[in-house]
PDB file of N, CA and C in Angstrom:
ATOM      1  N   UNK A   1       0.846  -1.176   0.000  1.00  0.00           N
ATOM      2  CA  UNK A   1       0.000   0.000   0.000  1.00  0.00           C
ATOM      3  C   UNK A   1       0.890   1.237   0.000  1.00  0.00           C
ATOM      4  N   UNK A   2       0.466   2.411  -0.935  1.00  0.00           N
ATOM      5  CA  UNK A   2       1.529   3.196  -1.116  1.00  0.00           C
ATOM      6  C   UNK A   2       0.894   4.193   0.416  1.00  0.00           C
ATOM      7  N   UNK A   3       1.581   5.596   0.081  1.00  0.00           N
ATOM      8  CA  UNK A   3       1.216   6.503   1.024  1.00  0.00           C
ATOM      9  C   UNK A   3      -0.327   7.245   0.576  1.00  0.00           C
ATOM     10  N   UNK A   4      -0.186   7.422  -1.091  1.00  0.00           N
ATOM     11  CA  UNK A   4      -1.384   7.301  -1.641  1.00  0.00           C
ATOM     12  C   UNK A   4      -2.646   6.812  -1.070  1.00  0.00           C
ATOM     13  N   UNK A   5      -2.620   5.598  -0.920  1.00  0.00           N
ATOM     14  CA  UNK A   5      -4.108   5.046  -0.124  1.00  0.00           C
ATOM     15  C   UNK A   5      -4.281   5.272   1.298  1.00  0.00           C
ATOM     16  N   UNK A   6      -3.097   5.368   1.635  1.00  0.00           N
ATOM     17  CA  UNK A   6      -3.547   5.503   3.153  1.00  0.00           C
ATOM     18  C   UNK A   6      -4.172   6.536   3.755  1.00  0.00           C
ATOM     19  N   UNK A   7      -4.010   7.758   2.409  1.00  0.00           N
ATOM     20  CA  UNK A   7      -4.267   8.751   2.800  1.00  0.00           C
ATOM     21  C   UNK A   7      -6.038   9.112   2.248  1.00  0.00           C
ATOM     22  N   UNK A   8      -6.032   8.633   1.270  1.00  0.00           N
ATOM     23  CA  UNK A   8      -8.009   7.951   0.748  1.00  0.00           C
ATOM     24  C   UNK A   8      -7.724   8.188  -0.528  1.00  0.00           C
ATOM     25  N   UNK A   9      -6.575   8.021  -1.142  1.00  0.00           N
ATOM     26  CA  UNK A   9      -6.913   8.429  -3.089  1.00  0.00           C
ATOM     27  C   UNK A   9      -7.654   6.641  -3.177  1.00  0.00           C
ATOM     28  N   UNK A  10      -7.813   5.723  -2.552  1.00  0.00           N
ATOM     29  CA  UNK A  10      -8.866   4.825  -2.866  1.00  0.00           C
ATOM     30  C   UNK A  10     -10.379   4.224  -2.329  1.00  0.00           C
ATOM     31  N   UNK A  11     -10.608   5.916  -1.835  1.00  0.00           N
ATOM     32  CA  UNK A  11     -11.772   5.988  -0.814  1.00  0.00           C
ATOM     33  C   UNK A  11     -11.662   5.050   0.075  1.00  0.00           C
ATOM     34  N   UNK A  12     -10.639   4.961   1.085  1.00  0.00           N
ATOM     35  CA  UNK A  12     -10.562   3.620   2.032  1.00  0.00           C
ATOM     36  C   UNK A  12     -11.092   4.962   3.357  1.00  0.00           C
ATOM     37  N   UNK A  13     -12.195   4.614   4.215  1.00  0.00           N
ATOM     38  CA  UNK A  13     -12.052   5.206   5.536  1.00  0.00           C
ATOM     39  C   UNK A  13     -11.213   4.612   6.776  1.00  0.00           C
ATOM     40  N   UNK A  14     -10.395   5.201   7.527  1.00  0.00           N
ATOM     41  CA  UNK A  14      -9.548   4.782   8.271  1.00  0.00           C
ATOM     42  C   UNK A  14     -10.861   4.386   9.672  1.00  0.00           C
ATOM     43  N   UNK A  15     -10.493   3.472  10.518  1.00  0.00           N
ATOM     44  CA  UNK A  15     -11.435   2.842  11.716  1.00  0.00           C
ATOM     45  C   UNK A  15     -10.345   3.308  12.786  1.00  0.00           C
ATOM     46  N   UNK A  16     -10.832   3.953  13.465  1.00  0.00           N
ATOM     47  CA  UNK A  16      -9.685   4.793  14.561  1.00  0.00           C
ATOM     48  C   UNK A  16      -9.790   3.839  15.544  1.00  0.00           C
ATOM     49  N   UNK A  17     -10.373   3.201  16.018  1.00  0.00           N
ATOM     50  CA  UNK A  17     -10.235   1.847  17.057  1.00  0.00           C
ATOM     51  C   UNK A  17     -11.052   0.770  16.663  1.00  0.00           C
ATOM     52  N   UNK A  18     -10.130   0.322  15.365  1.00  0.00           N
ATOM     53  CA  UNK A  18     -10.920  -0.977  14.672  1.00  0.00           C
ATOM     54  C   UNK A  18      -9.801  -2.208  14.635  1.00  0.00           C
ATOM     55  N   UNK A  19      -8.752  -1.852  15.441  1.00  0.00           N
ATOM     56  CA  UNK A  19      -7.745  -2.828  15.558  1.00  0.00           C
ATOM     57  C   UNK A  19      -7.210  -2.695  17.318  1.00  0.00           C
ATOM     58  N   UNK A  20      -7.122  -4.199  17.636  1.00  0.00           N
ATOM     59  CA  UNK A  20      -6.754  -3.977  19.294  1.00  0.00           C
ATOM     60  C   UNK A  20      -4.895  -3.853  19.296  1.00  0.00           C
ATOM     61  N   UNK A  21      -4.596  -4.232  18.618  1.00  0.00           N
ATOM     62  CA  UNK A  21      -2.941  -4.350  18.140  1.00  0.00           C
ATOM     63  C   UNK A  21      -2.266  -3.397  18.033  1.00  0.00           C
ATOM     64  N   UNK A  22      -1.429  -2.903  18.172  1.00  0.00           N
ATOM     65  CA  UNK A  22      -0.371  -1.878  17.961  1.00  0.00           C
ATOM     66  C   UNK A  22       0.440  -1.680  16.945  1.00  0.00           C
ATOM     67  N   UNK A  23       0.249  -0.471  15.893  1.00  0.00           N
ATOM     68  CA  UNK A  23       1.076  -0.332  14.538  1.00  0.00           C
ATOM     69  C   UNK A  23      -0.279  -1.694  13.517  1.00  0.00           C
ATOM     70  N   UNK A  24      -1.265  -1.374  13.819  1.00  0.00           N
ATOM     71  CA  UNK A  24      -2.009  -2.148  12.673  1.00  0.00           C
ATOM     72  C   UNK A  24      -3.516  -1.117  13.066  1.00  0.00           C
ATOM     73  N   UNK A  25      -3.865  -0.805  11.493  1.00  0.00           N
ATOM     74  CA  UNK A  25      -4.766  -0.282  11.362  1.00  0.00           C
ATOM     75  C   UNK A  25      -5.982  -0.425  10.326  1.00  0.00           C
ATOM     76  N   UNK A  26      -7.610  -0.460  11.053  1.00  0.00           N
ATOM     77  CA  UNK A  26      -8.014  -0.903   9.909  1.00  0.00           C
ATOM     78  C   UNK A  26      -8.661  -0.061   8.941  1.00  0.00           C
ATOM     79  N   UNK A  27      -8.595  -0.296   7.703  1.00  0.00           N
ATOM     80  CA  UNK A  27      -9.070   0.572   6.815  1.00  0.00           C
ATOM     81  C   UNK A  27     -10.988  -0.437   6.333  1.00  0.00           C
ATOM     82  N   UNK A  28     -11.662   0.413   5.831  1.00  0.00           N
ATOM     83  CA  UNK A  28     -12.669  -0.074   5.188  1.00  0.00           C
ATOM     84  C   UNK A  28     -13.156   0.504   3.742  1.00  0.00           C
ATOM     85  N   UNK A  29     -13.244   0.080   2.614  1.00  0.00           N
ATOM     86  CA  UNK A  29     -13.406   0.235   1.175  1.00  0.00           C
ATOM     87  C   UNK A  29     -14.846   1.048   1.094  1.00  0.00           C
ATOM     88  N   UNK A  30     -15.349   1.219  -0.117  1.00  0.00           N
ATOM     89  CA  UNK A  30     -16.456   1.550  -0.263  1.00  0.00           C
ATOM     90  C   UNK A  30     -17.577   0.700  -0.348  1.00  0.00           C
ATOM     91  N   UNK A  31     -17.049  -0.642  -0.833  1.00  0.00           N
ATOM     92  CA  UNK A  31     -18.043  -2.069  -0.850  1.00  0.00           C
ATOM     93  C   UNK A  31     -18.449  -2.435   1.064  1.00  0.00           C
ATOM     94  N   UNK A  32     -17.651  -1.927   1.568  1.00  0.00           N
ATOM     95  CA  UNK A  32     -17.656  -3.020   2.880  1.00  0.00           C
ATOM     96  C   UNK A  32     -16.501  -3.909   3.375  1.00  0.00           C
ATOM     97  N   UNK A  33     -15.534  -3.613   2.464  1.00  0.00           N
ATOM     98  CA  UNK A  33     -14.259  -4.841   2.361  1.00  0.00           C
ATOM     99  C   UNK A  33     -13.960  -4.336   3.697  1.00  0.00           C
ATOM    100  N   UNK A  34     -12.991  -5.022   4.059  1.00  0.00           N
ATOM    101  CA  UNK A  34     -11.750  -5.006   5.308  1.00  0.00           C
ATOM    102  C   UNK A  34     -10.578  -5.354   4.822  1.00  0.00           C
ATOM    103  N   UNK A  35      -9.342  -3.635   5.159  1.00  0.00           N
ATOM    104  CA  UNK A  35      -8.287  -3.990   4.602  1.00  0.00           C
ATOM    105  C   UNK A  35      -7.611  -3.819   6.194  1.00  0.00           C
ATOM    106  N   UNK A  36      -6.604  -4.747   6.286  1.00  0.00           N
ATOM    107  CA  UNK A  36      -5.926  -4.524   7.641  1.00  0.00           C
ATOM    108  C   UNK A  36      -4.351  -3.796   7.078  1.00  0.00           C
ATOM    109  N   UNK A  37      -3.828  -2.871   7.531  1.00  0.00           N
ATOM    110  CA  UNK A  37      -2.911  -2.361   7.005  1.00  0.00           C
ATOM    111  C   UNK A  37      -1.897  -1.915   7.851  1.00  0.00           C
ATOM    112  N   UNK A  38      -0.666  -2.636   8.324  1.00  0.00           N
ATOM    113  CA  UNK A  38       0.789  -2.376   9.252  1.00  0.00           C
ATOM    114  C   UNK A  38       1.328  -1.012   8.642  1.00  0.00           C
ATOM    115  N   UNK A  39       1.536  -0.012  10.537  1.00  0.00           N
ATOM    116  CA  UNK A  39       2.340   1.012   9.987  1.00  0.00           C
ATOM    117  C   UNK A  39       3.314   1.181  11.062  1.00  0.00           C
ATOM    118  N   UNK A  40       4.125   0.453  10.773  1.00  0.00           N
ATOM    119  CA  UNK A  40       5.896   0.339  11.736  1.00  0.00           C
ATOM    120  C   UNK A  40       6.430   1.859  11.664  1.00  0.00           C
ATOM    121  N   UNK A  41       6.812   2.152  12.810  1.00  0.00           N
ATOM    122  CA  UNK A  41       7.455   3.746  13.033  1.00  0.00           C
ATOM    123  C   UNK A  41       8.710   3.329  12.185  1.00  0.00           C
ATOM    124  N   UNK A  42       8.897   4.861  11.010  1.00  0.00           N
ATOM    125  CA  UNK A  42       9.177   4.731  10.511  1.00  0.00           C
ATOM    126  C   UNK A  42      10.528   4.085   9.322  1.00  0.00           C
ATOM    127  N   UNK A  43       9.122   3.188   8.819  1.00  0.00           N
ATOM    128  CA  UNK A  43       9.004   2.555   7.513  1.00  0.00           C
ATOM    129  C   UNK A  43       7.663   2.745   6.786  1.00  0.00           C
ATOM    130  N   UNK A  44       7.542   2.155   6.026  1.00  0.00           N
ATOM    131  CA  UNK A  44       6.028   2.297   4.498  1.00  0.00           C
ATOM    132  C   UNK A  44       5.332   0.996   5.486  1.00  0.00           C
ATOM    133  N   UNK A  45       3.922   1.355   4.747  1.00  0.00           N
ATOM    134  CA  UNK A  45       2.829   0.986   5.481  1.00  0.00           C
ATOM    135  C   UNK A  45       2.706  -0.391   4.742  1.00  0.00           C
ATOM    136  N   UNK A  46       2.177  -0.993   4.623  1.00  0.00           N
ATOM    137  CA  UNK A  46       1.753  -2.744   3.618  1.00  0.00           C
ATOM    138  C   UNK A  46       0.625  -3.244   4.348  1.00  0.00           C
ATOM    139  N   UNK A  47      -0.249  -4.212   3.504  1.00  0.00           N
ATOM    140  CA  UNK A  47      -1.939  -4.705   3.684  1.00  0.00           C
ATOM    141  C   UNK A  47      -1.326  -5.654   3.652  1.00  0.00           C
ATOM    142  N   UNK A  48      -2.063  -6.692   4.664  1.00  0.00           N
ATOM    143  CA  UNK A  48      -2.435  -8.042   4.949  1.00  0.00           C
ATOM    144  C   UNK A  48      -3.795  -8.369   4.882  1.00  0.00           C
ATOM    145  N   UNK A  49      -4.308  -9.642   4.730  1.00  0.00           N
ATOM    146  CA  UNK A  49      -5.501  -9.976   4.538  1.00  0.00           C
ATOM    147  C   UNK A  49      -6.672 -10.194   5.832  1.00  0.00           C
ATOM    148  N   UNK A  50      -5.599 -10.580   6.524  1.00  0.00           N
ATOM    149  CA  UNK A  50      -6.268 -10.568   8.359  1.00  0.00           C
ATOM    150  C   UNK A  50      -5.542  -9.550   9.388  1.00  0.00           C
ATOM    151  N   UNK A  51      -6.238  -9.555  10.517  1.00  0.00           N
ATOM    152  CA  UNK A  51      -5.603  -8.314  11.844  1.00  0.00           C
ATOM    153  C   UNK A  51      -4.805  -9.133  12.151  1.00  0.00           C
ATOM    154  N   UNK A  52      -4.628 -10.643  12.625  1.00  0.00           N
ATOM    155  CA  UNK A  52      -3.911 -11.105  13.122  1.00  0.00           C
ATOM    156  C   UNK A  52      -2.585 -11.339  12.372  1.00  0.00           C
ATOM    157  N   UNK A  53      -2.418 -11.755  10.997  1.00  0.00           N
ATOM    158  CA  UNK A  53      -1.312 -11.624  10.032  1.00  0.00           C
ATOM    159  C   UNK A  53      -0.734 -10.489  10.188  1.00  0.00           C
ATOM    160  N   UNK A  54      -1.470  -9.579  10.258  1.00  0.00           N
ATOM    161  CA  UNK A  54      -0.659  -8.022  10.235  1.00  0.00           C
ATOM    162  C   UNK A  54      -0.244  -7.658  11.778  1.00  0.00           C
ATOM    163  N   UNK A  55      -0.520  -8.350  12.453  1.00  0.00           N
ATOM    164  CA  UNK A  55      -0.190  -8.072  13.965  1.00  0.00           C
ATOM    165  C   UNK A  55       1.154  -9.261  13.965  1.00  0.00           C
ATOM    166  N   UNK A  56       0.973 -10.306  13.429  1.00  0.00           N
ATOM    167  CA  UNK A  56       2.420 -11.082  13.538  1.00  0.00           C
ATOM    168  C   UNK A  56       3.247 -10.010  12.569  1.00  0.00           C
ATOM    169  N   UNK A  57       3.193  -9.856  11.675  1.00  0.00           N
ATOM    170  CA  UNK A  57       3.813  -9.095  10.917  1.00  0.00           C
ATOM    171  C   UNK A  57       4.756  -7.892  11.225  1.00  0.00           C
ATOM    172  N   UNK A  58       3.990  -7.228  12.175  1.00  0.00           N
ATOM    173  CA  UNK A  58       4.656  -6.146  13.069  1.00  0.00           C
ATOM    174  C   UNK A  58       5.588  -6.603  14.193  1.00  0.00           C
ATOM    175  N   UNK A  59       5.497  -8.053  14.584  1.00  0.00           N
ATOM    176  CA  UNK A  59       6.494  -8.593  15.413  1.00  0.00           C
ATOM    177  C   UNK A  59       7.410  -8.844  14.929  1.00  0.00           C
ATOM    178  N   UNK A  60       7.327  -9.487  13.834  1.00  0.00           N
ATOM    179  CA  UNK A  60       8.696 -10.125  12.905  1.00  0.00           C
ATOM    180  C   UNK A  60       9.519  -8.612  12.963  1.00  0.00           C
ATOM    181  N   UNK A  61       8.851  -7.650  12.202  1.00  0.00           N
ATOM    182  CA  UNK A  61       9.303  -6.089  12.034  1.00  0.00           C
ATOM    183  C   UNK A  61      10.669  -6.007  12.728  1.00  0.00           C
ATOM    184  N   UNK A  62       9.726  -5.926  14.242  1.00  0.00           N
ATOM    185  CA  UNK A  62      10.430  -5.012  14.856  1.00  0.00           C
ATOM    186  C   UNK A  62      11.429  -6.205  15.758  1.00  0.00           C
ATOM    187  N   UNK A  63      11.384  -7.417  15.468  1.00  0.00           N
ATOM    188  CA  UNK A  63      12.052  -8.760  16.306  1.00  0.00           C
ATOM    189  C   UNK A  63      13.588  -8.585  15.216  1.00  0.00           C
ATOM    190  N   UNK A  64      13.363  -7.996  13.785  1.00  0.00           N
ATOM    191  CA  UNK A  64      14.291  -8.074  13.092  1.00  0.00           C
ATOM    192  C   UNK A  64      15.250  -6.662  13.139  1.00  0.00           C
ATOM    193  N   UNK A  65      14.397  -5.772  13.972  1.00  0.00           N
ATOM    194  CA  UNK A  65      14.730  -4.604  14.522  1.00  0.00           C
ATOM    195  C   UNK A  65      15.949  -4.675  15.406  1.00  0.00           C
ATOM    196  N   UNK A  66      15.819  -5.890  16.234  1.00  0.00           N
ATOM    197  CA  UNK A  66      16.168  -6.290  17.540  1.00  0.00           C
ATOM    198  C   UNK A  66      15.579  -5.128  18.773  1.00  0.00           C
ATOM    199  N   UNK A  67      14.139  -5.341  18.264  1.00  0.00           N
ATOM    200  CA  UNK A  67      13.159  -4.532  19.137  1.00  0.00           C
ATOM    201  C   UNK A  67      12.499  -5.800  19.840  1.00  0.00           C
ATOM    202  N   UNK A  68      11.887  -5.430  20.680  1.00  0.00           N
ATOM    203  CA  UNK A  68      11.249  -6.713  21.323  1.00  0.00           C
ATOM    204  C   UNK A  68       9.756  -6.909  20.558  1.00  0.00           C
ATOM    205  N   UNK A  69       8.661  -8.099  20.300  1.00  0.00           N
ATOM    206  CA  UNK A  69       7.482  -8.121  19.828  1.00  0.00           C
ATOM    207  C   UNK A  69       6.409  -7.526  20.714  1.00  0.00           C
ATOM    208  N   UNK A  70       5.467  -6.935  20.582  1.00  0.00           N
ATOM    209  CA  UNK A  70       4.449  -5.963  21.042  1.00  0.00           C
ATOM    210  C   UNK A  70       3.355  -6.857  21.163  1.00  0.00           C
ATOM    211  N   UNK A  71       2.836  -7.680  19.975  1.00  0.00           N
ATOM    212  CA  UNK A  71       1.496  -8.247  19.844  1.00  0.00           C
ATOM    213  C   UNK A  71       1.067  -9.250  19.980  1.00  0.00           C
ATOM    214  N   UNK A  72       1.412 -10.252  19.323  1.00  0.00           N
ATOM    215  CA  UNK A  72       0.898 -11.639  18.854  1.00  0.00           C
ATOM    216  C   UNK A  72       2.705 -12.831  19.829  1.00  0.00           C
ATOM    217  N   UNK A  73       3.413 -12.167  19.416  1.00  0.00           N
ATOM    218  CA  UNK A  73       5.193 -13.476  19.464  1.00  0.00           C
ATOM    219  C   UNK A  73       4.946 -12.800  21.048  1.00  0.00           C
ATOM    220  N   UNK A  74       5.938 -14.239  21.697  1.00  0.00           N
ATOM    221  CA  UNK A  74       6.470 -13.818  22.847  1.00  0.00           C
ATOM    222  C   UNK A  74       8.422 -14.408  22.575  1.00  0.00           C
ATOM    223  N   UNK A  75       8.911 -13.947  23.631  1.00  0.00           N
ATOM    224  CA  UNK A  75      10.548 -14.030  23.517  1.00  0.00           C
ATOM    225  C   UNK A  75      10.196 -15.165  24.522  1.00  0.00           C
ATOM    226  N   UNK A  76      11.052 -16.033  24.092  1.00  0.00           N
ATOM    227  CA  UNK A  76      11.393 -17.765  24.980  1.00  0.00           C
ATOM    228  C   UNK A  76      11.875 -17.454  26.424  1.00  0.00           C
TER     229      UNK A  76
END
């Protein structure tokens, strides 16, 4: 997802507490769709198909960061 959509050049409305996760946000289309969309401090934003994919997603992120995981991973 570029910066373009996130911002509505694809009429997506942003859901200001439509995700319980941290750095995942959900967007909704004009049909009704559900786009779940990761936004890691800064880096570019990217869509996943589920909240929970995009919530692992943000762990890997920031685990490759050598940040600790926020959401979904725990450290052994």
């Amino acid at each position: 997802m570029s910066k373009s959509a996130e911002s509505g050049c694809y009429n997506w409305k942003y859901i200001k507490d439509g995700s319980k996760f941290k750095y995942v946000r959900k967007y909704v289309d004009a049909t009704g769709g559900e786009h779940w969309v990761i936004k890691p401090p800064n880096s570019s934003s990217k869509e996943y198909p589920t909240e929970r994919e995009a919530a692992k997603a943000i762990d890997i992120f920031l685990i490759n960061k050598g940040k600790e995981p926020v959401n979904i991973l725990k450290r052994k």
